[in-house]
Protein backbone atom coordinates (compact mmCIF):
# COMPACT_ATOMS: atom_id res chain seq x y z
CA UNK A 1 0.00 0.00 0.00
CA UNK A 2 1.42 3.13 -1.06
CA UNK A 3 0.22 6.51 1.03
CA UNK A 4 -2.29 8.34 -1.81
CA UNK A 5 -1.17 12.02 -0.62
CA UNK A 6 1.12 13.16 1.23
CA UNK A 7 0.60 12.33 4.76
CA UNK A 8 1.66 14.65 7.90
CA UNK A 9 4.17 12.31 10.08
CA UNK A 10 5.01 14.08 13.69
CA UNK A 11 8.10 12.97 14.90
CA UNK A 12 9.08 13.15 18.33
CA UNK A 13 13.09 13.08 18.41
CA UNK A 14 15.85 15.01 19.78
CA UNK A 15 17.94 13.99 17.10
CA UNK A 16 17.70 15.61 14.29
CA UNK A 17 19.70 13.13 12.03
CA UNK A 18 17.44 10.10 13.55
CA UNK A 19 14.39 11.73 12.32
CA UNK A 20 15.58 11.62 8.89
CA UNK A 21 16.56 8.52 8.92
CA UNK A 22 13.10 7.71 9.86
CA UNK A 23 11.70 10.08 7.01
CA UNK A 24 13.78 8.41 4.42
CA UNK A 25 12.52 5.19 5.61
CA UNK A 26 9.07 6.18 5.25
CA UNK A 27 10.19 7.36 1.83
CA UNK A 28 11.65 3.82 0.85
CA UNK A 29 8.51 2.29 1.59
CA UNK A 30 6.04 4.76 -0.70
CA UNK A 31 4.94 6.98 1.95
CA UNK A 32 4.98 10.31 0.70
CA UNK A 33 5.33 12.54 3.91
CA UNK A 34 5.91 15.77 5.48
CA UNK A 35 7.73 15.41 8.52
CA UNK A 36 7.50 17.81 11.46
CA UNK A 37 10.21 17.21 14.31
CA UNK A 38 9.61 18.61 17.90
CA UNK A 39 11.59 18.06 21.10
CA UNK A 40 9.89 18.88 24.09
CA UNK A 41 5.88 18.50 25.13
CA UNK A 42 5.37 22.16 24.11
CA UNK A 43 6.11 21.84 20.75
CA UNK A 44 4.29 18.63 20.84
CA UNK A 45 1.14 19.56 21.97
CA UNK A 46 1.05 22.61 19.51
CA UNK A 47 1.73 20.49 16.68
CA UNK A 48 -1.30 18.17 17.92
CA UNK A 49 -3.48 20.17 16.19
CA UNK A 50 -4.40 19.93 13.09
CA UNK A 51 -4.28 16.60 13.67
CA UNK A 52 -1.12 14.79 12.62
CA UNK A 53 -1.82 11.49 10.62
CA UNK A 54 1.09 9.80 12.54
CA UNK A 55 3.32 9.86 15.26
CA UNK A 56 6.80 8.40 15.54
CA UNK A 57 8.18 8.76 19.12
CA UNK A 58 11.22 8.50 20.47
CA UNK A 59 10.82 6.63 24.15
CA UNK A 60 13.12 8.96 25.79
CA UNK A 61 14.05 12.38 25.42
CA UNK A 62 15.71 14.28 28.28
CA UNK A 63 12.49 16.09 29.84
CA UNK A 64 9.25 13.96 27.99
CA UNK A 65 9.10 10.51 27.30
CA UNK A 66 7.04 8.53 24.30
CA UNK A 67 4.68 6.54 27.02
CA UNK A 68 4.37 10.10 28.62
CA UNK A 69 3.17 11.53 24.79
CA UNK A 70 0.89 8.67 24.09
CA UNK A 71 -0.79 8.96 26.98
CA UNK A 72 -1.20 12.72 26.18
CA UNK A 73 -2.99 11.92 22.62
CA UNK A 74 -5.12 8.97 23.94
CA UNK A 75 -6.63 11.73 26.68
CA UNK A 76 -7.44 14.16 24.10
CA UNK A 77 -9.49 11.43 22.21
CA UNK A 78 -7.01 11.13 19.34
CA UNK A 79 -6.91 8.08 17.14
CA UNK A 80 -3.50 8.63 15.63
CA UNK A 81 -1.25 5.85 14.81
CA UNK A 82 1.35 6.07 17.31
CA UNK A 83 4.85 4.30 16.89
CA UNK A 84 8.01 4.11 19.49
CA UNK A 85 11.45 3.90 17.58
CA UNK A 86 13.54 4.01 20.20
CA UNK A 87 17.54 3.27 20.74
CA UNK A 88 17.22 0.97 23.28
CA UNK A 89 13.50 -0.28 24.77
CA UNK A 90 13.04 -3.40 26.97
CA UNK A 91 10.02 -6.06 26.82
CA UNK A 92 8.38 -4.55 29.87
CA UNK A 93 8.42 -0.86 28.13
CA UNK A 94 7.35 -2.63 25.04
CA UNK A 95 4.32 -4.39 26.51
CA UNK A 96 3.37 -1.59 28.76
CA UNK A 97 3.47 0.90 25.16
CA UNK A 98 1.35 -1.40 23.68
CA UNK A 99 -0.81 -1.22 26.62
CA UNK A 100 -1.05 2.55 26.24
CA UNK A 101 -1.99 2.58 22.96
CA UNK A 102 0.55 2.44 20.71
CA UNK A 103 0.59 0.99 17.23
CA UNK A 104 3.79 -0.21 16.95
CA UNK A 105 7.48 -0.48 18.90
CA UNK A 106 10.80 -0.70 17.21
CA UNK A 107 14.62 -0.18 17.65
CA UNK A 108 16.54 2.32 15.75
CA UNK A 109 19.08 -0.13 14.53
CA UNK A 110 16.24 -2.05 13.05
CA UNK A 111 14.34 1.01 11.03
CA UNK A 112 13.75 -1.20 8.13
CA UNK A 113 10.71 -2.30 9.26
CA UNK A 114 9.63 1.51 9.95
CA UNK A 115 8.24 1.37 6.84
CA UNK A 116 5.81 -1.55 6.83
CA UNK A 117 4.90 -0.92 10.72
CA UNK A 118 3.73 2.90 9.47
CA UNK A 119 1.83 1.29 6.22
CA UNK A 120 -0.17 -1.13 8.50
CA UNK A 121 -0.74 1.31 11.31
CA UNK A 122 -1.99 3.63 8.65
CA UNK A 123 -4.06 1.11 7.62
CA UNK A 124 -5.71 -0.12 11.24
CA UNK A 125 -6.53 3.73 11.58
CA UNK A 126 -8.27 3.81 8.05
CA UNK A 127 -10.06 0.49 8.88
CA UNK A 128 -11.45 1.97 12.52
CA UNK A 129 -12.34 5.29 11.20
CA UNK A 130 -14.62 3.30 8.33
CA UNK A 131 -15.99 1.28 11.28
CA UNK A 132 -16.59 4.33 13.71
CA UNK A 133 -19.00 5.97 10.38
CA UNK A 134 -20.38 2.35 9.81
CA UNK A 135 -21.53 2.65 13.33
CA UNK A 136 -22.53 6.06 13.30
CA UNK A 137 -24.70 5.38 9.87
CA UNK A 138 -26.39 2.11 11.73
CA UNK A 139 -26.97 4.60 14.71
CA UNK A 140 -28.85 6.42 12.65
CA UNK A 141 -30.93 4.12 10.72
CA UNK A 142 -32.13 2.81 13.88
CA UNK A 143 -33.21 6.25 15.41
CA UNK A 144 -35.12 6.25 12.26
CA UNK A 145 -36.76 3.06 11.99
CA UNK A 146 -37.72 3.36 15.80
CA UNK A 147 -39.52 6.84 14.69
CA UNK A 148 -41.27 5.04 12.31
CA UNK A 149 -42.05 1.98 14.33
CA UNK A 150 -43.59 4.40 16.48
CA UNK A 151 -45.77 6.46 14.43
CA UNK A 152 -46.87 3.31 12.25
CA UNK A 153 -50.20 3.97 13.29
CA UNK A 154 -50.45 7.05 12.38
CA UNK A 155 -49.23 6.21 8.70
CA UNK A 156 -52.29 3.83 8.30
């Protein structure tokens, strides 16, 4: 699956030359994007909105953390892929980021698979936002055949 249009990435890094590794991953797998770094929550949270159409996190940077950033998007309500690339992440930080919400978890020496983890996160996010309208559609069809349900009488 190649990314359609050009897709807003977020990337949460204090290294600038790690970011574009991770931007020329995401180039070597079709996904045309425009890449915003930001270092510290600040910049984070301003760049939350409009909303980004995926986040690549870092899991530590010295005064904000990924779990600390993904916890931040899930309380605003935000269904934004979220991946951790991160230099050096244990099982227990794994399974507890996965807990939280995230997408995906990598290492930095093992980018390759930034690519395809992004595509198929992309893809889960495309897949629930069809669901979430499905639902909201079936809501709606059911308000309606209650009100007519209702009022049959009145019809005859």
């Amino acid at each position: 699956m190649v990314t359609p249009t050009p897709i807003r990435v977020l990337v949460l890094e204090d290294n600038p030359v790690d970011a574009d590794l991770m931007a020329r991953e995401l180039r070597q797998s079709g996904i045309e994007a425009q890449v915003e770094r930001v270092e510290t929550e600040t910049e984070f949270v301003a760049r939350l909105t409009p909303e980004p159409d995926l986040i690549l996190s870092d899991y530590q940077l010295p005064q904000f953390s990924g779990l600390q950033a993904l916890r931040l998007v899930r309380s605003r309500g935000l269904d934004v892929p979220f991946i951790i690339v991160s230099g050096s992440i244990g099982e227990d930080i794994a399974v507890e980021a996965m807990r939280e919400g995230a997408d995906d978890y990598l290492l930095k020496d093992r980018t390759a698979r930034l690519g395809p983890a992004a595509l198929q996160a992309l893809e889960k996010s495309r897949l629930r936002a069809e669901m979430r309208r499905a639902e909201a559609k079936l809501r709606e069809t059911d308000v309606k055949f209650r009100l007519i349900a209702a009022n049959i009488r009145d019809l005859f």
